[in-house]
Protein backbone atom coordinates (compact mmCIF):
# COMPACT_ATOMS: atom_id res chain seq x y z
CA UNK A 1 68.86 119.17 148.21
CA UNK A 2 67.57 122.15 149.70
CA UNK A 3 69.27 123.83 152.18
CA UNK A 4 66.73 124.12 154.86
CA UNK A 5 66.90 120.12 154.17
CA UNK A 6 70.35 120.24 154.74
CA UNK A 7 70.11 122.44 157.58
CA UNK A 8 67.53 119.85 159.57
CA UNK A 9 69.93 117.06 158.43
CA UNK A 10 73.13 118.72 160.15
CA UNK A 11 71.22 119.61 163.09
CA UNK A 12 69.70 116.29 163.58
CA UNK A 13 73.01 114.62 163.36
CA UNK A 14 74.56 117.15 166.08
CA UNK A 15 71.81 116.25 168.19
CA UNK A 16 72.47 112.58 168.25
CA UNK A 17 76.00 113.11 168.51
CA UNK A 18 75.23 114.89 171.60
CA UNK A 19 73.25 112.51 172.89
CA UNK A 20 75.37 109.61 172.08
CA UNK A 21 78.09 111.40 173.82
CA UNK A 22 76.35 111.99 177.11
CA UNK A 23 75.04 108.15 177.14
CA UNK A 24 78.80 107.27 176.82
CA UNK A 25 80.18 109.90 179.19
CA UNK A 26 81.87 107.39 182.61
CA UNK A 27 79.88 107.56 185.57
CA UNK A 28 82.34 106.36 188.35
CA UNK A 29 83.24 108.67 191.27
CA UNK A 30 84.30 111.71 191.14
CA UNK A 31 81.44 112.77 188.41
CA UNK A 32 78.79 115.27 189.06
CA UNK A 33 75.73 113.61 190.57
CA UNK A 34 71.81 115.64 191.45
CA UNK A 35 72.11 114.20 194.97
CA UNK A 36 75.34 115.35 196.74
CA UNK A 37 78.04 112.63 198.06
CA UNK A 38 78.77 111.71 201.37
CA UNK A 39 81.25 108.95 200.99
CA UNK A 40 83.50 107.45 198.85
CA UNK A 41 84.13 104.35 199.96
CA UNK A 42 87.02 101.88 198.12
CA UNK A 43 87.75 97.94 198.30
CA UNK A 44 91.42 97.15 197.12
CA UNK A 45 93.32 93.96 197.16
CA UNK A 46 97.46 95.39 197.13
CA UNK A 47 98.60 91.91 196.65
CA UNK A 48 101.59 90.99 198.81
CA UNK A 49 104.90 91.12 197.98
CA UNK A 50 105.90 88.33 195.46
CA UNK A 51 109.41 88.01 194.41
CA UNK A 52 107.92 85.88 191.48
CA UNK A 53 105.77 88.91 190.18
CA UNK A 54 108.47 89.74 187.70
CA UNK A 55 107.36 93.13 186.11
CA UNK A 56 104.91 93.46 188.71
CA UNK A 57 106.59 93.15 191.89
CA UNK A 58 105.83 95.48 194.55
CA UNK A 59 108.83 98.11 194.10
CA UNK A 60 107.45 98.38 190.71
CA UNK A 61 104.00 98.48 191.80
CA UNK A 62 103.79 100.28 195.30
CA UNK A 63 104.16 104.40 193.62
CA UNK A 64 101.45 103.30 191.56
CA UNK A 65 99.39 102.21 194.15
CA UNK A 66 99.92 105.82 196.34
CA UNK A 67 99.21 107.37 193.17
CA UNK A 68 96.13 106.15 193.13
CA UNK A 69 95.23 106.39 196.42
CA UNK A 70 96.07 110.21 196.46
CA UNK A 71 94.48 110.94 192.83
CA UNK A 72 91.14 109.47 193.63
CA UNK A 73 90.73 110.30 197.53
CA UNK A 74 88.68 107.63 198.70
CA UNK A 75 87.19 108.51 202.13
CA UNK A 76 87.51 104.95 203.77
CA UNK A 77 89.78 102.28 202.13
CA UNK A 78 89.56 98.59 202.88
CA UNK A 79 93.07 96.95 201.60
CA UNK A 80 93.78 93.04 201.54
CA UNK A 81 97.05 90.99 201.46
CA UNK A 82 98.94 93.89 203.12
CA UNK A 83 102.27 93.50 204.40
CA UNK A 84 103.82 95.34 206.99
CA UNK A 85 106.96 97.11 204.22
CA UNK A 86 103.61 97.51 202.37
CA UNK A 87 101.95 99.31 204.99
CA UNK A 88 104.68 100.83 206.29
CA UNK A 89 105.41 102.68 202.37
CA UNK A 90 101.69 103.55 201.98
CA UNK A 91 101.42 105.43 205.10
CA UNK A 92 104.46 107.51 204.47
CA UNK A 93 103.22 108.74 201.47
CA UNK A 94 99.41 109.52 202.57
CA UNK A 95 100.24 110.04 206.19
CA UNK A 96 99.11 113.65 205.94
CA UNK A 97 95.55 112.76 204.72
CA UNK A 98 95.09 109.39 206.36
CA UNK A 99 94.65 107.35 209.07
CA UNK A 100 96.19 103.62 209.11
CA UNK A 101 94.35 101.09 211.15
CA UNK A 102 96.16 96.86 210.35
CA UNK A 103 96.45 93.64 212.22
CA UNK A 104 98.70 90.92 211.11
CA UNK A 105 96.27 87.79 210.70
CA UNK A 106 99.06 85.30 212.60
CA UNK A 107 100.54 87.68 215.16
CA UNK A 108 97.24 89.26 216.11
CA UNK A 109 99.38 92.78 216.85
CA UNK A 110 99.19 95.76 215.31
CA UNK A 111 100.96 95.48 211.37
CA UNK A 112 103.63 98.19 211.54
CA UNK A 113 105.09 96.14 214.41
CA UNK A 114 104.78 92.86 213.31
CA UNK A 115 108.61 90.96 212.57
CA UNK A 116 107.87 88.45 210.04
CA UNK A 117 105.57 89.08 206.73
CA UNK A 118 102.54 88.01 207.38
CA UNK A 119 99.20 90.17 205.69
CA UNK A 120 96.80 91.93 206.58
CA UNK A 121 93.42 93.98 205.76
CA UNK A 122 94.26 97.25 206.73
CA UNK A 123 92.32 100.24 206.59
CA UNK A 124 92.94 103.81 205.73
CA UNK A 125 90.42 106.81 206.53
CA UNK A 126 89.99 110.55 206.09
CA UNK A 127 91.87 111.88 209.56
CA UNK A 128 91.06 115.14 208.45
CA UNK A 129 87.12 114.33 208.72
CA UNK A 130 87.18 111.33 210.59
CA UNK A 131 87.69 110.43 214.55
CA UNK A 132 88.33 106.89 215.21
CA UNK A 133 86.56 105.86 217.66
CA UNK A 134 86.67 101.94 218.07
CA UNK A 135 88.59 99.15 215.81
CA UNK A 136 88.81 95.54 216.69
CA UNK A 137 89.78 92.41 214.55
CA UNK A 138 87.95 88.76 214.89
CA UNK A 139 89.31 85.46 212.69
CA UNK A 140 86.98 83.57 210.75
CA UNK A 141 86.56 80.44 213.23
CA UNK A 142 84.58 78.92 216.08
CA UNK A 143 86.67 81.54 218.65
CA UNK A 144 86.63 84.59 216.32
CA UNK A 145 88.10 86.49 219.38
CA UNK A 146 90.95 84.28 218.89
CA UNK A 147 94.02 84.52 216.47
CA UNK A 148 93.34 81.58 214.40
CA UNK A 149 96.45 78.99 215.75
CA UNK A 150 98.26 77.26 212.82
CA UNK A 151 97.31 72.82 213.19
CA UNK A 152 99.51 69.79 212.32
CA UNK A 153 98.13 70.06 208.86
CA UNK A 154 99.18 73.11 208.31
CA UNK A 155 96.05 74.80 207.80
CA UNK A 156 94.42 77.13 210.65
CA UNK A 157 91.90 76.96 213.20
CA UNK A 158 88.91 75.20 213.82
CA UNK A 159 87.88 75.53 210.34
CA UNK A 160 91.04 74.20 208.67
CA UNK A 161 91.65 77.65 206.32
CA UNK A 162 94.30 77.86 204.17
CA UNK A 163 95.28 81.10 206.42
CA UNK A 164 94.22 82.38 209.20
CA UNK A 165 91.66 84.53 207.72
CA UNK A 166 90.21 87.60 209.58
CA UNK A 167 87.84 90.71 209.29
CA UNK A 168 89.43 93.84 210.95
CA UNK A 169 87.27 96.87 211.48
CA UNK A 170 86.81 100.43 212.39
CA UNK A 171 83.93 102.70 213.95
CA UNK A 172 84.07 106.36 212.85
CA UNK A 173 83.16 109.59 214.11
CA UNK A 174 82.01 111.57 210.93
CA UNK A 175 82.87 115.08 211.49
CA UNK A 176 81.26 116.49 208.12
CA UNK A 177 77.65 114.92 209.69
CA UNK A 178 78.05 116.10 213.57
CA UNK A 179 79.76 113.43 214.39
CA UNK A 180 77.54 110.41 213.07
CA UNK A 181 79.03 106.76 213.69
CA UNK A 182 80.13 105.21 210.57
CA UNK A 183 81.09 101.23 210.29
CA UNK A 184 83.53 99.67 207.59
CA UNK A 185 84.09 95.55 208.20
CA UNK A 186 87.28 94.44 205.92
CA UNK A 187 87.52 91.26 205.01
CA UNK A 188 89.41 88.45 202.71
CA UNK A 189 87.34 85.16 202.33
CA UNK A 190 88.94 81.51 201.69
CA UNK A 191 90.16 81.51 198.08
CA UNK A 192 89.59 78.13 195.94
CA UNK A 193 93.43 77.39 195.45
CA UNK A 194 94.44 73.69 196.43
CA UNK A 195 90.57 73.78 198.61
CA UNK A 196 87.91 74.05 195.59
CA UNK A 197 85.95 70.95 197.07
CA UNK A 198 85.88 72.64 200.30
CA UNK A 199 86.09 76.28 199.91
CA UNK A 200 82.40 77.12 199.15
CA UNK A 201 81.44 75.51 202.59
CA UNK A 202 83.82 77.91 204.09
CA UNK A 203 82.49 81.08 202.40
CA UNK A 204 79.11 80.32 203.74
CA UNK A 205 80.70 79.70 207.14
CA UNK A 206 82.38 83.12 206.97
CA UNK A 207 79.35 84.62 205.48
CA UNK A 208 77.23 83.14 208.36
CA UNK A 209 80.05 84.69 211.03
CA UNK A 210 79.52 88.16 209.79
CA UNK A 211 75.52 88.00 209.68
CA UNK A 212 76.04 87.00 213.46
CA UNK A 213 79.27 89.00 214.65
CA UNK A 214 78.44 92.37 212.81
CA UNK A 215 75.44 93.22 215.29
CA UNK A 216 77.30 91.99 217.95
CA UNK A 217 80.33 95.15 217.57
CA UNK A 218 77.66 97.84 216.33
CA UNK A 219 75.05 97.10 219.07
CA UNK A 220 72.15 97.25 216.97
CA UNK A 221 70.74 94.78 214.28
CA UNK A 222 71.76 94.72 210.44
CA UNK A 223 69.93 94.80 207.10
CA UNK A 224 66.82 96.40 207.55
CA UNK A 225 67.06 97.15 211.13
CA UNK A 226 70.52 98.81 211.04
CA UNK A 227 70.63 102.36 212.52
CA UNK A 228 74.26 103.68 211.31
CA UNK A 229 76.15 103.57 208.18
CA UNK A 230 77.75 100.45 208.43
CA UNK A 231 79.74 98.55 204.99
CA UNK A 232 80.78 95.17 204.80
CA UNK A 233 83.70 95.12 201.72
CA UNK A 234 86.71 92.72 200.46
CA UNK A 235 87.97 90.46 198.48
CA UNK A 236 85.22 87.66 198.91
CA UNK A 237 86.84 84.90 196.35
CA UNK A 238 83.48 84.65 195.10
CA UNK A 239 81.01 85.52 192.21
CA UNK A 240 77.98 87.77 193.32
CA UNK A 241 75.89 84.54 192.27
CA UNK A 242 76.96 81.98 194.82
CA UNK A 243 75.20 80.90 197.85
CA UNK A 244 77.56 82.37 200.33
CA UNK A 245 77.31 85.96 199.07
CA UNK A 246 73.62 85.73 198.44
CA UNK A 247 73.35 84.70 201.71
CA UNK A 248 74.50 88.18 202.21
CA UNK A 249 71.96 89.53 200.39
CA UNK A 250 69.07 88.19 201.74
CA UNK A 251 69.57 89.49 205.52
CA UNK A 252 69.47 91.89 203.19
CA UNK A 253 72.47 94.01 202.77
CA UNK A 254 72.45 96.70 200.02
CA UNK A 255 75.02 95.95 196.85
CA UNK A 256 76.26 98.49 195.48
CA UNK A 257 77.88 96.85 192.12
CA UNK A 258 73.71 96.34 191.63
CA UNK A 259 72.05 99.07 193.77
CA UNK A 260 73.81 102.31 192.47
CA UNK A 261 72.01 104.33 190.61
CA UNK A 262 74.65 104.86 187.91
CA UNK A 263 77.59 102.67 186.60
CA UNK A 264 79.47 101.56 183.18
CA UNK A 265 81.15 98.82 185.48
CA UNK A 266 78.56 96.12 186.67
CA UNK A 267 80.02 93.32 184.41
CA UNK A 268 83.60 94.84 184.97
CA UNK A 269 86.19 92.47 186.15
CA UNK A 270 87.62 93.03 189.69
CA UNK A 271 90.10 90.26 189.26
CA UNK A 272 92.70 90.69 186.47
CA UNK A 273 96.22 88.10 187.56
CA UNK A 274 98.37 90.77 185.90
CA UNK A 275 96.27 90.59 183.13
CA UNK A 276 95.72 86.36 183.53
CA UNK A 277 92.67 85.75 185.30
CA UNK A 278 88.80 87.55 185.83
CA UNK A 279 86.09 87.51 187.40
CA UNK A 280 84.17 89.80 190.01
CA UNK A 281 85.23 88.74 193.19
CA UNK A 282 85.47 92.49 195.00
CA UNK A 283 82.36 93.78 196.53
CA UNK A 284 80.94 96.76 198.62
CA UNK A 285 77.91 95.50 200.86
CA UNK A 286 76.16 98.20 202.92
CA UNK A 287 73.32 98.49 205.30
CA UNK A 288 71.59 101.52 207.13
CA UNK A 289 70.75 104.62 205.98
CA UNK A 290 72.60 104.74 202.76
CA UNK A 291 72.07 105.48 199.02
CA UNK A 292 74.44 103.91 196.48
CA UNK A 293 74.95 106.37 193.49
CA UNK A 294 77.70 105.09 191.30
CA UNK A 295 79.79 102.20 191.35
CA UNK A 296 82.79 101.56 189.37
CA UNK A 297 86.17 99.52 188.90
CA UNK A 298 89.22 101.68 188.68
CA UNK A 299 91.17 100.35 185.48
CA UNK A 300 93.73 103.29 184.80
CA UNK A 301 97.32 103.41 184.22
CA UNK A 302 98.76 105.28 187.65
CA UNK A 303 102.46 104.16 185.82
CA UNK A 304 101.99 100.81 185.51
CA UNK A 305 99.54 98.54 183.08
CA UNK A 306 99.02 96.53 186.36
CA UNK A 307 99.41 98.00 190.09
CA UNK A 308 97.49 95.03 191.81
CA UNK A 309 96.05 91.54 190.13
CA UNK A 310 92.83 92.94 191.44
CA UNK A 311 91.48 96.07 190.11
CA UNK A 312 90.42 98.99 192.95
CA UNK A 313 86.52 98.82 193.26
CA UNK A 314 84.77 102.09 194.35
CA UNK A 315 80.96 103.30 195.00
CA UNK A 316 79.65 106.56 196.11
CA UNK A 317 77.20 107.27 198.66
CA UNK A 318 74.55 109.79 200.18
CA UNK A 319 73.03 109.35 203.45
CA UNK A 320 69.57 109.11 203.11
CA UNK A 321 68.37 111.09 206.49
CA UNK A 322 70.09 114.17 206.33
């Protein structure tokens, strides 16, 4: 063989290594993107504390979870299934860098004062960059305004959930953008256990609620009419596919697991049970003037195989009218 053969040969194959490389090169957050990023935003069931969670109980679990939390700097974290020790250990390791904004679902009062151990979807923020201006909570019922009130049956409120299921939120002052108003809904949708005959009727209830209640706190319509930033994120029990989250969709709210312009992750698991279950349940909706540019599911070892039985789910954003 000749060597200027041999030459084009060697060159060629650098070449596609290169290539092959750059094609297989992760695109979650954090990566260099053309258009610069505005937000991180991050959805993150904690999972309560379980005594039955053997190697994964929260004192095993809860650095891991920090760790995270302080590694990949989300701007605005939506957490589920958070109990007040839970909050109370998060915030005094992120204090410095975040804001902590909870409501215990059965008590209706603020969860770092709650007595018992009921949950929560609590939100952290960016103090630093953000000013909060309004938060509120509403239960997923006929009197949203209402703690949900436990019944004879032992389910809760008017819609007979298996918990009195709620959607806490936050309005922020985004001091990086003069101040802009920025909206991030947190919610936790009826799960199938013991209700599977039942439980997709109460998704599109709750799915319903928030297509209603949402431009009732921001003062302005959603989908294509919405003004501000506003996100709509949890742990929705439910496959992108399903009625009530396509329901969702067609107001329409943006997606970022579909709409971000880079991702390895679309067909990632959210849900993992400690490595005993799947699915993609976690989601990031968003309306206004937002671009989605990469989405992905945060499957790293922060010191433990498992620090949740749900996977973190992040997506990065630009605002579009700058």
């Amino acid at each position: 063989m000749s060597s200027s053969r041999l030459l084009s040969i060697v060159i060629s194959v650098l070449v596609l290594g290169a290539l092959c490389a750059c094609g297989d090169k992760p695109d979650g957050p954090g990566n260099e993107e053309t258009e610069s990023v505005d937000l991180l935003v991050c959805t993150f069931n904690i999972r309560y504390p379980e005594p039955s969670d053997g190697d994964y109980i929260w004192d095993k679990r809860k650095d891991a979870v920090c760790k995270f939390i302080l590694t990949r700097q989300p701007d605005i974290i939506g957490m589920q299934e958070v109990e007040k020790v839970q909050a109370e250990y998060i915030l005094s390791k992120v204090k410095d860098e975040y804001g902590l904004y909870g409501i215990g679902r059965e008590s209706g009062k603020d969860i770092l004062q709650v007595s018992g151990d009921e949950t929560s979807n609590t939100i952290l923020y960016k103090k630093s960059r953000f000013d909060l201006v309004s938060k509120g909570t509403f239960w997923h019922s006929d009197t949203p305004d209402q703690v949900a009130a436990k019944n004879k049956a032992n389910d809760y409120g008017s819609w007979h959930t298996s918990h009195p299921l709620c959607t806490s939120w936050i309005k922020l002052a985004d001091g990086d953008n003069l101040g802009r108003s920025v909206w991030l809904f947190n919610t936790h949708y009826q799960n199938n256990k013991n209700m599977s005959s039942v439980a997709p009727g109460l998704r599109m209830m709750e799915s319903n609620l928030h297509i209603s209640k949402i431009p009732s706190i921001i003062g302005g319509g959603i989908g294509q009419g919405c003004k501000d930033p506003v996100f709509l994120i949890g742990d929705f029990n439910s496959s992108f596919s399903t009625d009530e989250l396509q329901q969702l969709r067609n107001v329409p709210l943006g997606y970022a697991r579909e709409d971000a312009v880079k991702s390895s992750f679309r067909s990632t698991d959210t849900d993992n049970g400690y490595g005993k279950a799947s699915g993609i349940i976690d989601h990031l909706f968003f309306c206004g003037p937002l671009k989605a540019l990469t989405y992905s599911v945060d499957k790293k070892d922060y010191g433990i195989l498992y620090m949740s039985d749900h996977y973190p789910v992040l997506a990065e954003f630009s605002y579009k009218d700058k």
